[in-house]
N, C-alpha and C. Protein backbone atom coordinates (compact mmCIF):
# COMPACT_ATOMS: atom_id res chain seq x y z
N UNK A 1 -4.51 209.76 177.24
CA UNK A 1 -5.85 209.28 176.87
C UNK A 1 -5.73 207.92 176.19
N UNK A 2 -6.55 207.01 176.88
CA UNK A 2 -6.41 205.53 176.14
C UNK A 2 -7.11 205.79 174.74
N UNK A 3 -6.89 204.44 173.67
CA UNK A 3 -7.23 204.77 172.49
C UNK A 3 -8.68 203.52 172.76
N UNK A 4 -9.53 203.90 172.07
CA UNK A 4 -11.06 203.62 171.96
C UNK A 4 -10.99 202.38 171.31
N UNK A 5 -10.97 201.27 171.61
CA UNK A 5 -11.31 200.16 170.55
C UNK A 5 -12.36 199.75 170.66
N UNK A 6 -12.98 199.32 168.87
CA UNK A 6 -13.74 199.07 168.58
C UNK A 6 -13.72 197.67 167.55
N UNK A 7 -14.61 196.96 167.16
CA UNK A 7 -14.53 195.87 166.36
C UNK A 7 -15.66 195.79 164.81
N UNK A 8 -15.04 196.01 163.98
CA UNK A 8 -16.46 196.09 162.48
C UNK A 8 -15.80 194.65 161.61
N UNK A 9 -16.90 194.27 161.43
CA UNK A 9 -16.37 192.66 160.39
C UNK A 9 -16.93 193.35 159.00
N UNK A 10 -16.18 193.09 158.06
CA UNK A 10 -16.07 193.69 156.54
C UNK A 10 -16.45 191.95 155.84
N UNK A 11 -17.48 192.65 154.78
CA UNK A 11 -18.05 191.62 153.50
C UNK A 11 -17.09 191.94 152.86
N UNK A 12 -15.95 190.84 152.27
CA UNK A 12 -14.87 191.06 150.70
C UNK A 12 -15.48 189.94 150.03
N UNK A 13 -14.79 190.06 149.08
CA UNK A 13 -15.21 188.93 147.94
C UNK A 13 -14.05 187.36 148.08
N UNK A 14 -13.06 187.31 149.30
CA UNK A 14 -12.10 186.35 150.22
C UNK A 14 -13.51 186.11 151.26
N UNK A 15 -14.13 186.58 151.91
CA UNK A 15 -14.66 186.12 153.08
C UNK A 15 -14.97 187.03 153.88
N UNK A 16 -15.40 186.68 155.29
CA UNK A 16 -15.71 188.22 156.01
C UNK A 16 -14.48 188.66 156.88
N UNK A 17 -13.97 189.50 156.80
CA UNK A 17 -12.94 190.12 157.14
C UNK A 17 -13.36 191.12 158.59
N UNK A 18 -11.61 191.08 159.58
CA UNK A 18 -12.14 192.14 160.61
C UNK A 18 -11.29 192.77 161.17
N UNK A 19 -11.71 193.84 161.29
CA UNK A 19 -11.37 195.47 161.75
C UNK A 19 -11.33 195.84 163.34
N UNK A 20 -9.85 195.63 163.95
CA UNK A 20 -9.98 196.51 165.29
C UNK A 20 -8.98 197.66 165.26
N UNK A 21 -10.63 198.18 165.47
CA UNK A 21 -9.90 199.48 165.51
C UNK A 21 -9.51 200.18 167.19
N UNK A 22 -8.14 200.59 166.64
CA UNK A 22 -7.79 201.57 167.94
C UNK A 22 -7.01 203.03 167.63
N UNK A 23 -8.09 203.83 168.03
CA UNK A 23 -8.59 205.10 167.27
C UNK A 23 -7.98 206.36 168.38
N UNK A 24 -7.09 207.01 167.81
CA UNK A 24 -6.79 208.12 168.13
C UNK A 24 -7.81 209.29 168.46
N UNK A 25 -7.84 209.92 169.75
CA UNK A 25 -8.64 211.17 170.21
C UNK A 25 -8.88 212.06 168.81
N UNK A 26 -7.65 212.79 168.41
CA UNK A 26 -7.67 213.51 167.28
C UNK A 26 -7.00 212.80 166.16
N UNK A 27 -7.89 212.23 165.12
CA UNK A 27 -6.34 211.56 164.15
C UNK A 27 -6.33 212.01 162.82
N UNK A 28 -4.75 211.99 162.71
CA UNK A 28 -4.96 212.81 161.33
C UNK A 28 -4.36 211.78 160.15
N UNK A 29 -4.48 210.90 160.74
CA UNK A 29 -3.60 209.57 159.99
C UNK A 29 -3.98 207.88 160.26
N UNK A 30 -4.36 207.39 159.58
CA UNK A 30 -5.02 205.82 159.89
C UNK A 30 -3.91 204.66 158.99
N UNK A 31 -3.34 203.79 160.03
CA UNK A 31 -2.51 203.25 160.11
C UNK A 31 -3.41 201.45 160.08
N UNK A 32 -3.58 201.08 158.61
CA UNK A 32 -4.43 199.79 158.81
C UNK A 32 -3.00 198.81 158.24
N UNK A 33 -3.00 197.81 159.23
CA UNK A 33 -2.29 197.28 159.15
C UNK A 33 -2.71 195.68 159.73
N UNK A 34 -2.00 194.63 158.43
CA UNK A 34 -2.43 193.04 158.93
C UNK A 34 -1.54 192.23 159.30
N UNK A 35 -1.62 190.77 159.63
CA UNK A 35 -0.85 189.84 160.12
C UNK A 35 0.02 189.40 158.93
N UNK A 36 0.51 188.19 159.56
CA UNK A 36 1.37 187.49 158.49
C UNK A 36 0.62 186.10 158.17
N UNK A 37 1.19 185.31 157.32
CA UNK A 37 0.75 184.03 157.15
C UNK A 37 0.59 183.24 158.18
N UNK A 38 1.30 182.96 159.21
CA UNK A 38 1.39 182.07 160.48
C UNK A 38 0.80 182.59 161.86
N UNK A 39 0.25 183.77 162.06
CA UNK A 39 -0.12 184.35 162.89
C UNK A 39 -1.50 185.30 162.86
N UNK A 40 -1.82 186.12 163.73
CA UNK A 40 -3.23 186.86 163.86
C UNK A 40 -2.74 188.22 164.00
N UNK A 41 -3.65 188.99 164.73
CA UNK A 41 -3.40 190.52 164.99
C UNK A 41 -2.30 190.42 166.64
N UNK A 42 -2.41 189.45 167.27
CA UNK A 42 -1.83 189.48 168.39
C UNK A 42 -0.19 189.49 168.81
N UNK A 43 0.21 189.73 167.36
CA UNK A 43 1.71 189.54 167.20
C UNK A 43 1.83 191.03 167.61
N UNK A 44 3.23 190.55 168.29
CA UNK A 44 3.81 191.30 169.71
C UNK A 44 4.18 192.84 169.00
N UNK A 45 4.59 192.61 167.81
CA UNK A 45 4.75 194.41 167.17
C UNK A 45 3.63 195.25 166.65
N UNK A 46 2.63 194.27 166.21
CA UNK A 46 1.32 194.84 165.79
C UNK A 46 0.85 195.20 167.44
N UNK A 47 0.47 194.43 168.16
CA UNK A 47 0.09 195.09 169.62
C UNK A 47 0.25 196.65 170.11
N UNK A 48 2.04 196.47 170.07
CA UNK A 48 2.83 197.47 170.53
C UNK A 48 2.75 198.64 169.39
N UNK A 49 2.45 198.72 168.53
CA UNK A 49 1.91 199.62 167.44
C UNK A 49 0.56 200.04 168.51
N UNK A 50 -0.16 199.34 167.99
CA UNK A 50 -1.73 199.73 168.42
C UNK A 50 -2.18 200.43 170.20
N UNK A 51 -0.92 200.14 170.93
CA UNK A 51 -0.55 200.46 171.80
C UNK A 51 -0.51 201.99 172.11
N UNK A 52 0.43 202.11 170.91
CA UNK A 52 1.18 203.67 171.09
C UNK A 52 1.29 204.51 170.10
N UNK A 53 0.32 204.20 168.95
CA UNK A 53 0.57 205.30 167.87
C UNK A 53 -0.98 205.99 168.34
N UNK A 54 -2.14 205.64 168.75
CA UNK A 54 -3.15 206.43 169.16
C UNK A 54 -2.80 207.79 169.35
N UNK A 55 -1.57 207.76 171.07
CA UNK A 55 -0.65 208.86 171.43
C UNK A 55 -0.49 210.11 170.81
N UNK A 56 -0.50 209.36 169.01
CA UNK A 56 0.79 210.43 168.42
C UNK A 56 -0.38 210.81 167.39
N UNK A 57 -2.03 210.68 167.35
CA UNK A 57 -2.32 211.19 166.52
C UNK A 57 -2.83 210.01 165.50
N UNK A 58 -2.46 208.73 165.91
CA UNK A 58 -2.27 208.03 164.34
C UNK A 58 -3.47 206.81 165.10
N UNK A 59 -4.38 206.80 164.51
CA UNK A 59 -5.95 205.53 164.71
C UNK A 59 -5.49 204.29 163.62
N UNK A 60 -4.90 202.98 164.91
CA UNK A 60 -4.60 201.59 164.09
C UNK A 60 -5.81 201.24 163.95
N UNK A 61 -5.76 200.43 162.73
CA UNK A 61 -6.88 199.66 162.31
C UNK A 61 -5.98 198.12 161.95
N UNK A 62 -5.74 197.20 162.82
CA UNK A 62 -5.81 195.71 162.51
C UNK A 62 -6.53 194.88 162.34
N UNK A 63 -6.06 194.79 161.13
CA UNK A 63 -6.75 193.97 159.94
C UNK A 63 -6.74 192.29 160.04
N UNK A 64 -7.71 191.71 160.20
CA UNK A 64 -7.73 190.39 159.88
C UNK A 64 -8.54 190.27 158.65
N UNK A 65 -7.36 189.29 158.04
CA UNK A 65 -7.78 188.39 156.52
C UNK A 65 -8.77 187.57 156.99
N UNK A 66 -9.50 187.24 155.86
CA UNK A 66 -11.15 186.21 156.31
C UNK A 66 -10.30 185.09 156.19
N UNK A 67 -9.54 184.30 155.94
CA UNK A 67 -9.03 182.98 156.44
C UNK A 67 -8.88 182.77 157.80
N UNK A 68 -8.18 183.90 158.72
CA UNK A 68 -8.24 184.03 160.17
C UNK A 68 -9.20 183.77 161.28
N UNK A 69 -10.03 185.01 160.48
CA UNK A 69 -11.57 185.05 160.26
C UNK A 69 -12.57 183.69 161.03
N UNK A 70 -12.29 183.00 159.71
CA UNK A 70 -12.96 181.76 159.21
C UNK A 70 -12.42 180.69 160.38
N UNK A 71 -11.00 180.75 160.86
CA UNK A 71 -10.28 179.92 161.83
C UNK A 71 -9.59 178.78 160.89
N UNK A 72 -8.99 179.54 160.06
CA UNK A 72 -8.46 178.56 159.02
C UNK A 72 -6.78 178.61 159.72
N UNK A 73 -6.08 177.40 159.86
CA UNK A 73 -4.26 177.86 160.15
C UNK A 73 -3.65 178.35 159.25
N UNK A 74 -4.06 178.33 157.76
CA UNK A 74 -2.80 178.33 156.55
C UNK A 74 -3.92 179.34 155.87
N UNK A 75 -3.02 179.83 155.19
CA UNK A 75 -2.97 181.53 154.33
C UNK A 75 -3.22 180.81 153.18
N UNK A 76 -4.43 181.86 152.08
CA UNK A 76 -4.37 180.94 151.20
C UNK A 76 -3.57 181.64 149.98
N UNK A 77 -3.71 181.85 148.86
CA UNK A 77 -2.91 181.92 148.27
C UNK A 77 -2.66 183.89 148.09
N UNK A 78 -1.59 184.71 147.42
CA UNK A 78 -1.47 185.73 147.63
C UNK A 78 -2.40 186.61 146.96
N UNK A 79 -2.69 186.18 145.88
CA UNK A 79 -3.79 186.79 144.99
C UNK A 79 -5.06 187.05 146.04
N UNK A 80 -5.77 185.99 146.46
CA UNK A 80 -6.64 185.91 147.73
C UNK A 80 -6.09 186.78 149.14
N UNK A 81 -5.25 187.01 149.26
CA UNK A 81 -5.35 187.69 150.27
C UNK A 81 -5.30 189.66 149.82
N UNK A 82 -4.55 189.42 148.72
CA UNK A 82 -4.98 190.70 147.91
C UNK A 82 -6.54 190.93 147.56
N UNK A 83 -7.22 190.64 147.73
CA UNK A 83 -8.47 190.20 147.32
C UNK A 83 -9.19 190.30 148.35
N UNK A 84 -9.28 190.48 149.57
CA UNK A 84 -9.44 190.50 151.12
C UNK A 84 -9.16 191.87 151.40
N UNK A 85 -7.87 192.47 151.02
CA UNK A 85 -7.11 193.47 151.30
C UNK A 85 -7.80 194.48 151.01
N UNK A 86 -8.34 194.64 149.18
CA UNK A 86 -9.02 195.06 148.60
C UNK A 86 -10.39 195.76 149.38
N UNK A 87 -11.43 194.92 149.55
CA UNK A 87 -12.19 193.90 149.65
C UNK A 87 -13.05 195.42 151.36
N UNK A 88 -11.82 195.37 152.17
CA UNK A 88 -12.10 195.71 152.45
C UNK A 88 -11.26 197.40 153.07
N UNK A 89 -10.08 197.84 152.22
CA UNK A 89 -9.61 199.64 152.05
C UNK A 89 -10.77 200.10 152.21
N UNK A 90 -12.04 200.02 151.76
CA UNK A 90 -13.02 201.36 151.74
C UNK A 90 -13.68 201.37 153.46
N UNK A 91 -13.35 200.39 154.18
CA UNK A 91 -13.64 200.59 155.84
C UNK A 91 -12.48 201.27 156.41
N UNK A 92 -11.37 201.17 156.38
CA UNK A 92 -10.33 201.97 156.90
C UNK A 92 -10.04 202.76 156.19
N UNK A 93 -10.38 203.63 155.03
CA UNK A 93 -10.69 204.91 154.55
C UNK A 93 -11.95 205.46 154.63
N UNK A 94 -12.97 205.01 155.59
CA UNK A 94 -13.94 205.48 155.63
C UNK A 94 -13.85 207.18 156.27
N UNK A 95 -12.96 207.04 157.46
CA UNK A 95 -12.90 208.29 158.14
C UNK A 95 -12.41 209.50 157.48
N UNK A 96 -11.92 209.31 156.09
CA UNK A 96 -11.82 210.44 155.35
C UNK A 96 -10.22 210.87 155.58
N UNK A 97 -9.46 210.18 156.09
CA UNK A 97 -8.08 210.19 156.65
C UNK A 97 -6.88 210.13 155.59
N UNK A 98 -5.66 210.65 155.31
CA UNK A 98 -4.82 209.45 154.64
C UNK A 98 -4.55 208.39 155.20
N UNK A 99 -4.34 207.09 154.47
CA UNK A 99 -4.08 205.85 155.12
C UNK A 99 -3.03 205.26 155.15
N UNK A 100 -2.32 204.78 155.64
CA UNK A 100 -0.94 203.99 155.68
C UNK A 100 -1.42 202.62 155.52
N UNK A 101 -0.80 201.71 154.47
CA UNK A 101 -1.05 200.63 154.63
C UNK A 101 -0.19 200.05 154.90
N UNK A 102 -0.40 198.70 155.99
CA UNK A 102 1.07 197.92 156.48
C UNK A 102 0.84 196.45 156.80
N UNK A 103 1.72 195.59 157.15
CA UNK A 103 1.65 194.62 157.49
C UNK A 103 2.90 194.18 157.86
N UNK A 104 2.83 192.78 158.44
CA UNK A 104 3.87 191.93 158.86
C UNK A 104 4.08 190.62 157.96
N UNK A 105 4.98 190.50 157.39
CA UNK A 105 5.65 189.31 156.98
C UNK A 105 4.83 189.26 155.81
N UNK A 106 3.49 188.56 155.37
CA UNK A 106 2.91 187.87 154.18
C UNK A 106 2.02 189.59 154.09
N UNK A 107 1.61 190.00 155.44
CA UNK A 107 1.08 191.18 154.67
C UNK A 107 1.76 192.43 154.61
N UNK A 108 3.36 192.11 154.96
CA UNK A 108 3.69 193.13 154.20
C UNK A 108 3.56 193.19 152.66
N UNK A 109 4.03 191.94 152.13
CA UNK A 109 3.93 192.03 150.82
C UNK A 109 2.53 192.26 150.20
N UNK A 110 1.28 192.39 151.01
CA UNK A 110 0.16 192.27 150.44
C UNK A 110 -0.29 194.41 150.31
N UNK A 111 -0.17 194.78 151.57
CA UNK A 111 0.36 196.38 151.49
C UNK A 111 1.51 196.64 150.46
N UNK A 112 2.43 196.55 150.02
CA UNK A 112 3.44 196.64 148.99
C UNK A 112 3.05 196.54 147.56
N UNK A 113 1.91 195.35 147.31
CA UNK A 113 1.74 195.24 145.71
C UNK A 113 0.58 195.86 145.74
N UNK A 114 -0.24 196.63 146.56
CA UNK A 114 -1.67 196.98 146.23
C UNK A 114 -1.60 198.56 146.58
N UNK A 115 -0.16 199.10 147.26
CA UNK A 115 -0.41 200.82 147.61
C UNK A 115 -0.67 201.40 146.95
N UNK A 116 -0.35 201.26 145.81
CA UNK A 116 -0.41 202.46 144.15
C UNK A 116 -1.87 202.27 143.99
N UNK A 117 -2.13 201.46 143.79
CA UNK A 117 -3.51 200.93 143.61
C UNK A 117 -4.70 201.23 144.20
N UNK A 118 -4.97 201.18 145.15
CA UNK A 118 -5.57 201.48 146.51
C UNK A 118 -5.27 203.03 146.62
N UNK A 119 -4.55 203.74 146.72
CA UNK A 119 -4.30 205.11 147.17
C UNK A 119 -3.64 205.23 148.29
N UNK A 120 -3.15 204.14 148.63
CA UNK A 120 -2.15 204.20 150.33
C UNK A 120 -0.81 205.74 149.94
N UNK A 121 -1.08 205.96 151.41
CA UNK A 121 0.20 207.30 151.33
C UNK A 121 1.53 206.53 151.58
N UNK A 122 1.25 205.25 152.24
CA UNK A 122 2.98 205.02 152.27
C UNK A 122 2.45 203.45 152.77
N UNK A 123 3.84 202.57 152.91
CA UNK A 123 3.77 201.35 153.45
C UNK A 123 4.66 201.20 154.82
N UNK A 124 3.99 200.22 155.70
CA UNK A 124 4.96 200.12 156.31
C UNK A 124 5.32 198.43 156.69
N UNK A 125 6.41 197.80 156.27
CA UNK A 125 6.61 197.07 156.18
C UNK A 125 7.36 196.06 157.34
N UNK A 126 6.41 195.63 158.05
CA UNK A 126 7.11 194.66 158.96
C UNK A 126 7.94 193.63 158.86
N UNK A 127 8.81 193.25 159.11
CA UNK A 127 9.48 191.67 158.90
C UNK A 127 9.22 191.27 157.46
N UNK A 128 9.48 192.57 156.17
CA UNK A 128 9.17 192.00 154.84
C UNK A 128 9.67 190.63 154.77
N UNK A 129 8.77 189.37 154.00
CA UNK A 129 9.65 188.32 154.00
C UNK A 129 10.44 188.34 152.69
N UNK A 130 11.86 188.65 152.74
CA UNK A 130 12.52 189.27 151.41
C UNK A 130 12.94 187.73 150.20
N UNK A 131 13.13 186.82 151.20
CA UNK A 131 12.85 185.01 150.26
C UNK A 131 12.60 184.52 151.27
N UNK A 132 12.42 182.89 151.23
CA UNK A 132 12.16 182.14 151.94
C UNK A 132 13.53 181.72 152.50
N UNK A 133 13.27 181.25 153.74
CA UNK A 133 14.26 180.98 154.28
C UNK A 133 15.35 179.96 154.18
N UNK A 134 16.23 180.59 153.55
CA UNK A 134 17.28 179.38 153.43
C UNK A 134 17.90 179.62 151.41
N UNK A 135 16.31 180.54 151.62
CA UNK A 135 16.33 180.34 149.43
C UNK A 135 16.85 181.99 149.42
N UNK A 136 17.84 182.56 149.24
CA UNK A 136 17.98 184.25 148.93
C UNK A 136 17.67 183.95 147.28
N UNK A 137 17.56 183.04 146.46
CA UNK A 137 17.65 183.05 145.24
C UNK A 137 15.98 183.46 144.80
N UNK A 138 15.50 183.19 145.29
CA UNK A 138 13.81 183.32 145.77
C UNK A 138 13.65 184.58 146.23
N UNK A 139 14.33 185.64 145.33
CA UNK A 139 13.90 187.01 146.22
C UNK A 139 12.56 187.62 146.13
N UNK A 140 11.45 188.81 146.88
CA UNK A 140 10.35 189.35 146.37
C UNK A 140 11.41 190.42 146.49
N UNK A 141 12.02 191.07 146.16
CA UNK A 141 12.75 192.37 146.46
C UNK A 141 11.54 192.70 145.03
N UNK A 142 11.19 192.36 144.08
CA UNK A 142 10.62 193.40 143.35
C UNK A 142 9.10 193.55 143.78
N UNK A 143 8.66 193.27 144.95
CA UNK A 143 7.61 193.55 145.15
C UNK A 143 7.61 194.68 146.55
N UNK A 144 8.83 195.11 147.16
CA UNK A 144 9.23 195.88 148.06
C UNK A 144 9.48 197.48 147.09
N UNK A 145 10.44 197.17 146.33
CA UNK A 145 10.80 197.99 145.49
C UNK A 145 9.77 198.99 143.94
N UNK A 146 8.48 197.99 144.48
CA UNK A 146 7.50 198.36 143.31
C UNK A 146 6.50 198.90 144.42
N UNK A 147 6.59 199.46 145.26
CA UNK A 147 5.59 199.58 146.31
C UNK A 147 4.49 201.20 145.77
N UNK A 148 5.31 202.17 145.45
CA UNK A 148 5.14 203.11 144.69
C UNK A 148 5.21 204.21 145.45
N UNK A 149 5.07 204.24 146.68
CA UNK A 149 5.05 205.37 147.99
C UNK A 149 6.07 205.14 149.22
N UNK A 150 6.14 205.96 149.77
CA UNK A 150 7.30 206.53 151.15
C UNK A 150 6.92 205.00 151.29
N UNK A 151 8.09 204.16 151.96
CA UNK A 151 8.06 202.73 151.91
C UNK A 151 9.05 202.40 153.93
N UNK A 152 8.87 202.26 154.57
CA UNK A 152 9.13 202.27 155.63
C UNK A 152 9.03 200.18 155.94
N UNK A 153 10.86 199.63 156.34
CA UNK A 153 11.16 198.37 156.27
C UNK A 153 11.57 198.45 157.76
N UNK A 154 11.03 197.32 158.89
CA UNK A 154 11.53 197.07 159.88
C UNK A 154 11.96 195.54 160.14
N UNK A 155 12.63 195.37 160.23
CA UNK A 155 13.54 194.10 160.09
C UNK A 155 14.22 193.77 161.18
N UNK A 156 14.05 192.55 161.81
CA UNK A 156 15.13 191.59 162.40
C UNK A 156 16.55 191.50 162.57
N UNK A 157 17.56 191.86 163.13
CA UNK A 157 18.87 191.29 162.60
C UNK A 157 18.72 190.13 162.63
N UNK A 158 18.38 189.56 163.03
CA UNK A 158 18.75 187.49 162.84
C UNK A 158 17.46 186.95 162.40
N UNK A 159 16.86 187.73 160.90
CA UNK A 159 15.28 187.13 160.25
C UNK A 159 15.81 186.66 159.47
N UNK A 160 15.37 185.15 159.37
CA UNK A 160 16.11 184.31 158.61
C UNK A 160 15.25 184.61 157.02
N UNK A 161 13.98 185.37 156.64
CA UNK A 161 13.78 185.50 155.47
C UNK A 161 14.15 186.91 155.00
N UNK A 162 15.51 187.09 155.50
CA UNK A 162 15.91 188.50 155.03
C UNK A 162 16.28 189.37 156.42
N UNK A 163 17.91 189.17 156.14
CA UNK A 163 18.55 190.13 157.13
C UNK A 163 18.60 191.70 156.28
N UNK A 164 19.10 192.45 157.08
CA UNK A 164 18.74 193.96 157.23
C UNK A 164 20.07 193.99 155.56
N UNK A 165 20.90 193.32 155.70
CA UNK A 165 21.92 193.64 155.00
C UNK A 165 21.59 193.17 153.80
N UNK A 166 20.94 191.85 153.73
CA UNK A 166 20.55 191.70 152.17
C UNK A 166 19.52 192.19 151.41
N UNK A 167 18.80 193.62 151.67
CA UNK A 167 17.74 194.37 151.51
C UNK A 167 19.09 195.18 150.08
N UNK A 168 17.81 195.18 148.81
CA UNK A 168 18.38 196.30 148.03
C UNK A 168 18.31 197.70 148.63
N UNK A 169 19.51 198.24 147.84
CA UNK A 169 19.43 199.36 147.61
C UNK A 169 17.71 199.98 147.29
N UNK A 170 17.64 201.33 147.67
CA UNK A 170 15.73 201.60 146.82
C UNK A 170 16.07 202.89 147.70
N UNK A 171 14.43 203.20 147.31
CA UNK A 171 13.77 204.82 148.04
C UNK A 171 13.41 204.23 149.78
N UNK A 172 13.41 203.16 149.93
CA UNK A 172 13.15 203.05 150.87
C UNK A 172 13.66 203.11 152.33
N UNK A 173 13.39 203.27 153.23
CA UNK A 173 13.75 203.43 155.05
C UNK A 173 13.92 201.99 155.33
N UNK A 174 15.01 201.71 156.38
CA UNK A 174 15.07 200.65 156.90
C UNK A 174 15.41 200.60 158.08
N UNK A 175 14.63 199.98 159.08
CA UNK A 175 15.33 200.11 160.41
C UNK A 175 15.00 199.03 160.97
N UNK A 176 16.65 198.47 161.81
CA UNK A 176 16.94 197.16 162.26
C UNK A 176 16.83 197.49 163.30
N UNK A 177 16.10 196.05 164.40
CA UNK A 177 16.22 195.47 165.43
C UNK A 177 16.87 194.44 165.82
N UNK A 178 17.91 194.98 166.29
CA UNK A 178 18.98 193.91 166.83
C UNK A 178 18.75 192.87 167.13
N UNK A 179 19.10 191.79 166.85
CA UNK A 179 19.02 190.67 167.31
C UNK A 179 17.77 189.95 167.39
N UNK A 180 16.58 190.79 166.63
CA UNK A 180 15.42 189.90 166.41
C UNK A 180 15.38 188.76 165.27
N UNK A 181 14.20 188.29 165.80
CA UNK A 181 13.82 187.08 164.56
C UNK A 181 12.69 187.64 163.75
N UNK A 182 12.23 186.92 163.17
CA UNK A 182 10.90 186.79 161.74
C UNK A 182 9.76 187.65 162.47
N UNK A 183 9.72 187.15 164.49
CA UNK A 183 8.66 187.62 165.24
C UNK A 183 9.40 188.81 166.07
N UNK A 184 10.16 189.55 166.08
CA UNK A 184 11.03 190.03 166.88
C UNK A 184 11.44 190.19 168.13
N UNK A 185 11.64 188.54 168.45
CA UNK A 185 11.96 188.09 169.35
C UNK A 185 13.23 188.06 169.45
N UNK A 186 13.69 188.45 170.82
CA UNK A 186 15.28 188.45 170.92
C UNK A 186 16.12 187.54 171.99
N UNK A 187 17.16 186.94 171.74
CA UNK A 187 17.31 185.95 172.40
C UNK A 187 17.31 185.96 174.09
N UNK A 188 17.11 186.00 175.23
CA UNK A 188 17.77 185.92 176.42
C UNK A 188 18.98 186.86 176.62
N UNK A 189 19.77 186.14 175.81
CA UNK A 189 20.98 186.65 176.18
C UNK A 189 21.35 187.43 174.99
N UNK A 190 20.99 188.52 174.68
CA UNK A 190 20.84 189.77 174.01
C UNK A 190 21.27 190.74 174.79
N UNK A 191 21.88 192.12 174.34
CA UNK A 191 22.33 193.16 175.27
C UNK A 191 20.97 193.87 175.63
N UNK A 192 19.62 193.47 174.47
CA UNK A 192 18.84 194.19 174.63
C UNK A 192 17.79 193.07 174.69
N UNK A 193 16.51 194.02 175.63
CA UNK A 193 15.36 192.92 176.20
C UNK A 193 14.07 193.08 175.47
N UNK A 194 13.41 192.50 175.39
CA UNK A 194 12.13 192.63 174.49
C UNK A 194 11.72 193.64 173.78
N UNK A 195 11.50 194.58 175.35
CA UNK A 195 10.90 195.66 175.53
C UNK A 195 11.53 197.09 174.83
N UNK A 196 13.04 196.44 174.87
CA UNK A 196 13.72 197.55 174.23
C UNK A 196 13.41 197.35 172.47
N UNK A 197 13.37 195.95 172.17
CA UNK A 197 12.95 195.55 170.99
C UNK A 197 12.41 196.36 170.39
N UNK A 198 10.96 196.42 171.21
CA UNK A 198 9.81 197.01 171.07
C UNK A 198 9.65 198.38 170.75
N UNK A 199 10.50 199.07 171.54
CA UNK A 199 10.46 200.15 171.70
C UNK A 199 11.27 200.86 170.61
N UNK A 200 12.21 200.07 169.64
CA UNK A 200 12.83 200.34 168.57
C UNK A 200 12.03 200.78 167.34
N UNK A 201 10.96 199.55 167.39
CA UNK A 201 10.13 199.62 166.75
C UNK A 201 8.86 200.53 166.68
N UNK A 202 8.78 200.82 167.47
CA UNK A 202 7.45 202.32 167.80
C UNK A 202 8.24 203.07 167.77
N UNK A 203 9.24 203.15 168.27
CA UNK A 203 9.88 204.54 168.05
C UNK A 203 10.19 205.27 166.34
N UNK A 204 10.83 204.25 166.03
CA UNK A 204 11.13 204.21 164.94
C UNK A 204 9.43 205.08 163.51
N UNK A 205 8.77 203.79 164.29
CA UNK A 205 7.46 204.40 163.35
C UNK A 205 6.87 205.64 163.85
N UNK A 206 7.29 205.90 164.77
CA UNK A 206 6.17 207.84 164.86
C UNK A 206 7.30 208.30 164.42
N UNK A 207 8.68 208.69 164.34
CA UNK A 207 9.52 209.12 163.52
C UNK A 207 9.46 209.71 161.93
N UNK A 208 8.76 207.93 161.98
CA UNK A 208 8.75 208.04 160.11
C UNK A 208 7.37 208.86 159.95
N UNK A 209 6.39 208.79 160.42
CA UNK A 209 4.89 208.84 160.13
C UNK A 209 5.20 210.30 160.47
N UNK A 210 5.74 210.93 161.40
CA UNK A 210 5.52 212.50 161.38
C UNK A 210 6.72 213.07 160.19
N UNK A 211 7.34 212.26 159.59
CA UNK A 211 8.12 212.64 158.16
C UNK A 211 7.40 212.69 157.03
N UNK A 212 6.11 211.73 157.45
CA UNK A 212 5.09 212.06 156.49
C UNK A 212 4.41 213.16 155.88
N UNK A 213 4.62 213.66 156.82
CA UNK A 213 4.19 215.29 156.39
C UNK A 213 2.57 215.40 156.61
């Protein structure tokens, strides 16, 4: 059964924010999850999420920040996108569901400092950006590690803001994709092809999400 998408634009106190949803037949679990700083909802793991967790029970909700929104290129600052995030939890908890909150790269960290807060059952963290690239001295490891719930890290081997290996110790799950980048893109000449990429990565997350209990 294909999953139902739908589109709702959310009033926050950042801007107007928006919601596609792709909604599981029966779901017992809502999986809202946003972009990163440099990109939209169309990034190739958010897709492939929204793709295939319907399947398993689990209704994505991708989230666009109102800077996106708005057609702005640059992210504005993190407070503001927390503020967006906020702004609009009470539309993807509307269905009365537990919620997973997640993101990629800038919103992972934006799911990470607001789960406790919000009431998220767990995070799931795409391409956390763990420093900037080039800076490990520049770590957010305490904003991974302060997340407060089941914390689920999918990572790059070759992400230049944080390989799989320089991740602390914590409560948290981590699972690497070989040979990806920041976007988990893998080179050509990789033993493994996109698709298998891909498939690391969904796999990986209905794994964790039915550990959820």
């Amino acid at each position: 059964m294909e999953a139902i998408e739908t589109i709702e634009t959310v009033e926050t106190d950042a801007g107007t924010a928006r919601v596609t949803w792709h909604r599981a037949g029966k779901p017992r679990l809502v999986l809202a999850v946003s972009h990163g700083a440099g990109g939209g909802i169309e990034a190739r793991d958010l897709q492939a999420l929204a793709a295939v967790l319907p399947g398993h029970g689990v209704s994505v909700a991708l989230v666009e920040q109102p800077w996106r929104v708005a057609g702005k290129k640059v992210a504005p600052a993190p407070k503001t996108l927390d503020v967006g995030w906020r702004g609009l939890w009470p539309t993807v908890a509307k269905p009365g569901l537990p919620v997973a909150a997640g993101g990629r790269s800038a919103g992972a960290r934006v799911a990470c400092r607001t789960a406790t807060e919000l009431g998220a059952t767990a995070v799931l963290a795409l391409s956390f950006p763990l420093h900037p690239p080039g800076k490990p001295e520049k770590s957010r490891a305490d904003e991974l590690l302060g997340a407060g719930v089941p914390t689920l890290v999918v990572q790059g081997g070759n992400d230049p803001f944080g390989k799989p290996a320089e991740f602390p110790k914590g409560s948290h799950e981590l699972i690497e994709v070989p040979y990806g980048d920041h976007g988990f893109a893998v080179p050509k000449r990789a033993p493994i092809d996109q698709d298998a990429a891909l498939e690391i990565i969904t796999d990986g997350v209905v794994r964790w999400i039915a550990s959820l209990g």
